[in-house]
C-alpha atoms as a PDB file:
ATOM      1  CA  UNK A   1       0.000   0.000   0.000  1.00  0.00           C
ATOM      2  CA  UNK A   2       1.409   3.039  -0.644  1.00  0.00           C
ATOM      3  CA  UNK A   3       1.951   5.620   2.049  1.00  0.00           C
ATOM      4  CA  UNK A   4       2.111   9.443   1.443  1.00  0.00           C
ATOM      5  CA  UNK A   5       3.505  12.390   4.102  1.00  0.00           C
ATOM      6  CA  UNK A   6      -0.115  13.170   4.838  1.00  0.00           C
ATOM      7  CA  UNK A   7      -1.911   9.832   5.837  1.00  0.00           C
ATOM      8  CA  UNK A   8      -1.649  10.616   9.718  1.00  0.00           C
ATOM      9  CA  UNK A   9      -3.801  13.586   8.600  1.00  0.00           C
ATOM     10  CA  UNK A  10      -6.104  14.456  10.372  1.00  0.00           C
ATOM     11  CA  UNK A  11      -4.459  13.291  13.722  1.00  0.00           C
ATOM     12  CA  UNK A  12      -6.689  10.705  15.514  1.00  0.00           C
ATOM     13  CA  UNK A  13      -5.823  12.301  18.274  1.00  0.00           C
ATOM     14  CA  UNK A  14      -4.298  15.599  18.417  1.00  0.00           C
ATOM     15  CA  UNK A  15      -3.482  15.469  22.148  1.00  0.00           C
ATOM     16  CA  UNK A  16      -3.668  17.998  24.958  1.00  0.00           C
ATOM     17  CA  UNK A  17      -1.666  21.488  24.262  1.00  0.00           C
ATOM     18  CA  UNK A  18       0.223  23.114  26.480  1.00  0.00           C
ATOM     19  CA  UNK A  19      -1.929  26.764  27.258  1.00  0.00           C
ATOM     20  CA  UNK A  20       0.605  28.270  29.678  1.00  0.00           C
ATOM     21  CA  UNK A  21       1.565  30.455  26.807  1.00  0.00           C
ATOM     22  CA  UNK A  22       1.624  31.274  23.708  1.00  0.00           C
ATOM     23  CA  UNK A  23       5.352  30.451  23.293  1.00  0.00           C
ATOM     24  CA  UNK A  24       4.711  27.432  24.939  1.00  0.00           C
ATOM     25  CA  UNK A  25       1.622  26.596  22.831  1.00  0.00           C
ATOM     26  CA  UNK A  26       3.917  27.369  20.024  1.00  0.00           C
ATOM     27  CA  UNK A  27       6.641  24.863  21.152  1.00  0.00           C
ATOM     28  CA  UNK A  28       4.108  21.888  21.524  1.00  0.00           C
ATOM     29  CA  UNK A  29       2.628  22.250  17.824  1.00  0.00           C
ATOM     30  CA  UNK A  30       6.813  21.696  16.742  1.00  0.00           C
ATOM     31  CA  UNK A  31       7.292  19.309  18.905  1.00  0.00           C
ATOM     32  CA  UNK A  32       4.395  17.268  17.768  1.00  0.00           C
ATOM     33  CA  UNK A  33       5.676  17.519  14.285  1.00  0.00           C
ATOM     34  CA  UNK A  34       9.590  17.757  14.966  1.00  0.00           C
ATOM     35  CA  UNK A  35      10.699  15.066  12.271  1.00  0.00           C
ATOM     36  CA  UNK A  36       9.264  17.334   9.015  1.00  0.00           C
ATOM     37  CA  UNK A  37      10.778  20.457  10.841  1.00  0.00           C
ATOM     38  CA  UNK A  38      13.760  19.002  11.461  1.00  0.00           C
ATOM     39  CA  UNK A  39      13.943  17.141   7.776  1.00  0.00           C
ATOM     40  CA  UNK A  40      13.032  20.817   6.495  1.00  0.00           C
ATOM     41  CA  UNK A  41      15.908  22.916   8.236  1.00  0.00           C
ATOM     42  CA  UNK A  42      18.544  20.663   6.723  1.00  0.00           C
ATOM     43  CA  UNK A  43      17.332  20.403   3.540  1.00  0.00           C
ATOM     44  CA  UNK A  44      17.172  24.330   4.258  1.00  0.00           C
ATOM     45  CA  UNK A  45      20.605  24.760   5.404  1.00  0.00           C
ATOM     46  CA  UNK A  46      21.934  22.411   2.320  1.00  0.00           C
ATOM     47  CA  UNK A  47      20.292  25.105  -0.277  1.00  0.00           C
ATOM     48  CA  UNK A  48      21.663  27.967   1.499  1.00  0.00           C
ATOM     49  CA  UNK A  49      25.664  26.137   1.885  1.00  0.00           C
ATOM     50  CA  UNK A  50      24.786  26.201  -1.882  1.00  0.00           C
ATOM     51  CA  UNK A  51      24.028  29.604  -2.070  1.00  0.00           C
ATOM     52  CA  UNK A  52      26.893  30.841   0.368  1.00  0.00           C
ATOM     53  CA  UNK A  53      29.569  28.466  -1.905  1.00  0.00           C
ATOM     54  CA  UNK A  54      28.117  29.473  -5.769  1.00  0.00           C
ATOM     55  CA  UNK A  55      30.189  33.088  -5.691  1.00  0.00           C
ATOM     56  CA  UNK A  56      33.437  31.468  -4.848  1.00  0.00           C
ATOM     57  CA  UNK A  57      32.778  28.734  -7.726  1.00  0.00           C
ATOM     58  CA  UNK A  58      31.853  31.879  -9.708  1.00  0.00           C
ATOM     59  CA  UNK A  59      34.889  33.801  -9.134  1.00  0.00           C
ATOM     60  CA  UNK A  60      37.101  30.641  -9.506  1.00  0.00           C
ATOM     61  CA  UNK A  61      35.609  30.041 -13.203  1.00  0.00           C
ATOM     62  CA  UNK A  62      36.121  34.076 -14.112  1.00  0.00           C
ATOM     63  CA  UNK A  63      39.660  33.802 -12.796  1.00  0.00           C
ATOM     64  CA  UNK A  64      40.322  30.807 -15.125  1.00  0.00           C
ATOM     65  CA  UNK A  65      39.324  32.504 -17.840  1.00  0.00           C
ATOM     66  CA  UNK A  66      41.389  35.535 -16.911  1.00  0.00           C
ATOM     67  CA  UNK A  67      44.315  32.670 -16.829  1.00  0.00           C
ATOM     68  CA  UNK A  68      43.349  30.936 -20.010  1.00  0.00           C
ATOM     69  CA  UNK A  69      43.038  27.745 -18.349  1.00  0.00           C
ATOM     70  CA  UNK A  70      40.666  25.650 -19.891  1.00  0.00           C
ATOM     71  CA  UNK A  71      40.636  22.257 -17.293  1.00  0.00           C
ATOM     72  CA  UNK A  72      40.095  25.051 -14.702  1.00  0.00           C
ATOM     73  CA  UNK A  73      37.165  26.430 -16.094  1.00  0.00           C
ATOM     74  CA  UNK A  74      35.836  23.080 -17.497  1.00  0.00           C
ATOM     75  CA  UNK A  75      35.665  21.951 -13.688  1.00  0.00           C
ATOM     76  CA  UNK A  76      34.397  25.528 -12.175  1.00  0.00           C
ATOM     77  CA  UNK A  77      31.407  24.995 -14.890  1.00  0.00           C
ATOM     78  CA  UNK A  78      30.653  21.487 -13.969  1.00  0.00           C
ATOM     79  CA  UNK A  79      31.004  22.901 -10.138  1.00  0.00           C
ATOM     80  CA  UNK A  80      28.763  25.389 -10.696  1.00  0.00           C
ATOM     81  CA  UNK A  81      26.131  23.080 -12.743  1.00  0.00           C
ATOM     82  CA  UNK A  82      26.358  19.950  -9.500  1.00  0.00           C
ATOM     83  CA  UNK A  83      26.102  23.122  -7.060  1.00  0.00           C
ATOM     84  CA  UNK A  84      22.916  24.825  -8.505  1.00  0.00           C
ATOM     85  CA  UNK A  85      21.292  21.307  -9.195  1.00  0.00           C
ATOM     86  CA  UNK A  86      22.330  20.354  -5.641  1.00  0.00           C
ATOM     87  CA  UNK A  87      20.310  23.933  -4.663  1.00  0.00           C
ATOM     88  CA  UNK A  88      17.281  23.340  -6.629  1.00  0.00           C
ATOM     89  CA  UNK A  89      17.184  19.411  -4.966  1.00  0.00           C
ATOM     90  CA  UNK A  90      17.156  20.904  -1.728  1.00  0.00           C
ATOM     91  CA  UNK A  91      15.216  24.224  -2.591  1.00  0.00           C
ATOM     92  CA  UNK A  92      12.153  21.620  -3.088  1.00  0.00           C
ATOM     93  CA  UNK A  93      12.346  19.045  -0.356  1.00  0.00           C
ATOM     94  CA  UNK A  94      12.548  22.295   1.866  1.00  0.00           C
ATOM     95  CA  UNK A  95       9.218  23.721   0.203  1.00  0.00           C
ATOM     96  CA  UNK A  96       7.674  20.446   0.711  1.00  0.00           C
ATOM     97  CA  UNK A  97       8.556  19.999   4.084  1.00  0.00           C
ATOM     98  CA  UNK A  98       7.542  23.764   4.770  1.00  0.00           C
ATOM     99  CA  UNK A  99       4.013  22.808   3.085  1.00  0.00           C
ATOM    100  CA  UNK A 100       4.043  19.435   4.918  1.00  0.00           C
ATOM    101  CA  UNK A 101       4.278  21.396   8.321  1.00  0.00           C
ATOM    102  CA  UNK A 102       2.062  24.318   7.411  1.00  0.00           C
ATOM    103  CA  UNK A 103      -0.528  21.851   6.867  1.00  0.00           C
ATOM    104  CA  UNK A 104       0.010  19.456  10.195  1.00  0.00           C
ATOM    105  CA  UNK A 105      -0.214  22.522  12.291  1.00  0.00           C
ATOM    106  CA  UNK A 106      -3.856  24.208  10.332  1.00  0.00           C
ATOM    107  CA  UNK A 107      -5.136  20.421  10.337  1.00  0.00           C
ATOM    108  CA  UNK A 108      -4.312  20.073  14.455  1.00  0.00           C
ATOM    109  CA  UNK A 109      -5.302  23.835  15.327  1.00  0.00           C
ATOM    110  CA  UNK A 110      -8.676  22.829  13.899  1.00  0.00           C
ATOM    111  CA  UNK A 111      -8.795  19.711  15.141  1.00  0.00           C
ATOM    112  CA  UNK A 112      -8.214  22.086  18.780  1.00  0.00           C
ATOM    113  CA  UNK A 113     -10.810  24.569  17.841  1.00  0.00           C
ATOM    114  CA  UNK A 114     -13.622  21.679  17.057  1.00  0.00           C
ATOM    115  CA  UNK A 115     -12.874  20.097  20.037  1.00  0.00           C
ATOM    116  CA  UNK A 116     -13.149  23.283  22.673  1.00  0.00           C
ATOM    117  CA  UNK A 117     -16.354  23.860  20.777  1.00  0.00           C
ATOM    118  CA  UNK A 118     -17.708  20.358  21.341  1.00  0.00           C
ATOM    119  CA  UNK A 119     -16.522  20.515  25.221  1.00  0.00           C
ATOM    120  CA  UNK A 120     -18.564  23.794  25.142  1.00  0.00           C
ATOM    121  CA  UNK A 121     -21.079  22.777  23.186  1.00  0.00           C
ATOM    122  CA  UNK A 122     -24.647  24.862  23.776  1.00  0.00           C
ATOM    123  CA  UNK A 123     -22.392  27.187  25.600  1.00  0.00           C
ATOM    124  CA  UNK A 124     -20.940  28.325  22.806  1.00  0.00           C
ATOM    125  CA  UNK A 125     -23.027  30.830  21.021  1.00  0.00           C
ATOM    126  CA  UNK A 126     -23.891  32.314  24.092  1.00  0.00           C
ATOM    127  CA  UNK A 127     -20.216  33.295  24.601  1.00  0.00           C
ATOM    128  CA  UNK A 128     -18.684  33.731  21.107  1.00  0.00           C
ATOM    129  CA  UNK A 129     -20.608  34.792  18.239  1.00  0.00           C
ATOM    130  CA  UNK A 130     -20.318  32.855  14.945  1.00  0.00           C
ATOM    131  CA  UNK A 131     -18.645  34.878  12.790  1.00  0.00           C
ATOM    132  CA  UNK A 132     -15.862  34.685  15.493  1.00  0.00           C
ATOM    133  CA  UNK A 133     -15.632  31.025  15.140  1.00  0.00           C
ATOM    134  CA  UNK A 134     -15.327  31.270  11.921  1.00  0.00           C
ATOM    135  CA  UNK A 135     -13.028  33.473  11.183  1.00  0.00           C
ATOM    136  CA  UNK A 136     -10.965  31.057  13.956  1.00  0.00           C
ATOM    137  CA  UNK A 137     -11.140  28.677  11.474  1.00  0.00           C
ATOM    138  CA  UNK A 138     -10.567  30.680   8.043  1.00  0.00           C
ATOM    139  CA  UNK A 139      -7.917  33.098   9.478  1.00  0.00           C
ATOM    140  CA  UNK A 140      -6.629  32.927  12.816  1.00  0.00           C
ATOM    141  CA  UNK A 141      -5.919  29.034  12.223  1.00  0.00           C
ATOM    142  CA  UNK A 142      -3.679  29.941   9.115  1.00  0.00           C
ATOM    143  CA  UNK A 143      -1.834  32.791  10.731  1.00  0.00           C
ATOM    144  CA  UNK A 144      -1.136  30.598  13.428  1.00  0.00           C
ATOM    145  CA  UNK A 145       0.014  27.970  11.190  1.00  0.00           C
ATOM    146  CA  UNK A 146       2.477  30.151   8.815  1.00  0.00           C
ATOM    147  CA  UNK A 147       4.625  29.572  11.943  1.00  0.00           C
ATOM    148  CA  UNK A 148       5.844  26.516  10.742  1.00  0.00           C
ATOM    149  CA  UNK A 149       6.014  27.326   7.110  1.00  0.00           C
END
């Protein structure tokens, strides 16, 4: 059977968040999802070695061409083509992984938000009105979510 990133979505159980604070509330949506964070900051920090490394390759190539050595510039160009397809590789798996977590964290917030509003249930328009619950779940729910993109 095939298996994709998202199967676990929606969680079967999103568990109980931490409320002491925001930042803390923060730190328990990453935690819960620390393996596509994690895979996403080092496919980030691969694209950006490739960015830091492309002007030296650059400057390499232009100085062999200053010397007239062919073989030099031969390998700066082949360099320079591994290096940029090396940053486009890891330019992607980092946008997936940003879109993989964006998602996990709007699917659980929700998941949150419908379950406070079941616990509250006929409660609940008596104390928020329901334009505010939805705009929980069309805005503040995304917002809150961009965190991990």
């Amino acid at each position: 059977m095939y298996r994709t990133p998202f199967d676990h979505i929606p969680e079967v159980d999103p568990g109980k968040p931490d409320m002491r604070s925001v930042p803390q509330f923060l730190w328990w949506i990453g935690v819960n999802q620390k393996r596509i964070v994690l895979t996403g900051t080092f496919f980030g920090v691969i694209n950006l070695l490739c960015v830091a490394i492309m002007p030296g390759v650059l400057g390499r190539g232009i100085q062999a061409i200053a010397d007239s050595k062919s073989d030099q510039l031969r390998q700066a160009v082949l360099f320079a083509l591994l290096l940029g397809t090396c940053q486009a590789a890891a330019g992607i798996l980092r946008h997936r992984r940003a879109v993989g977590s964006w998602i996990s964290a709007a699917t659980r917030l929700q998941q949150l938000v419908a379950r406070k509003a079941v616990d509250l249930g006929a409660d609940l328009p008596r104390l928020v009105s329901t334009g505010e619950v939805s705009a929980i779940n069309s805005n503040d729910v995304e917002r809150v979510a961009r965190v991990y993109d």
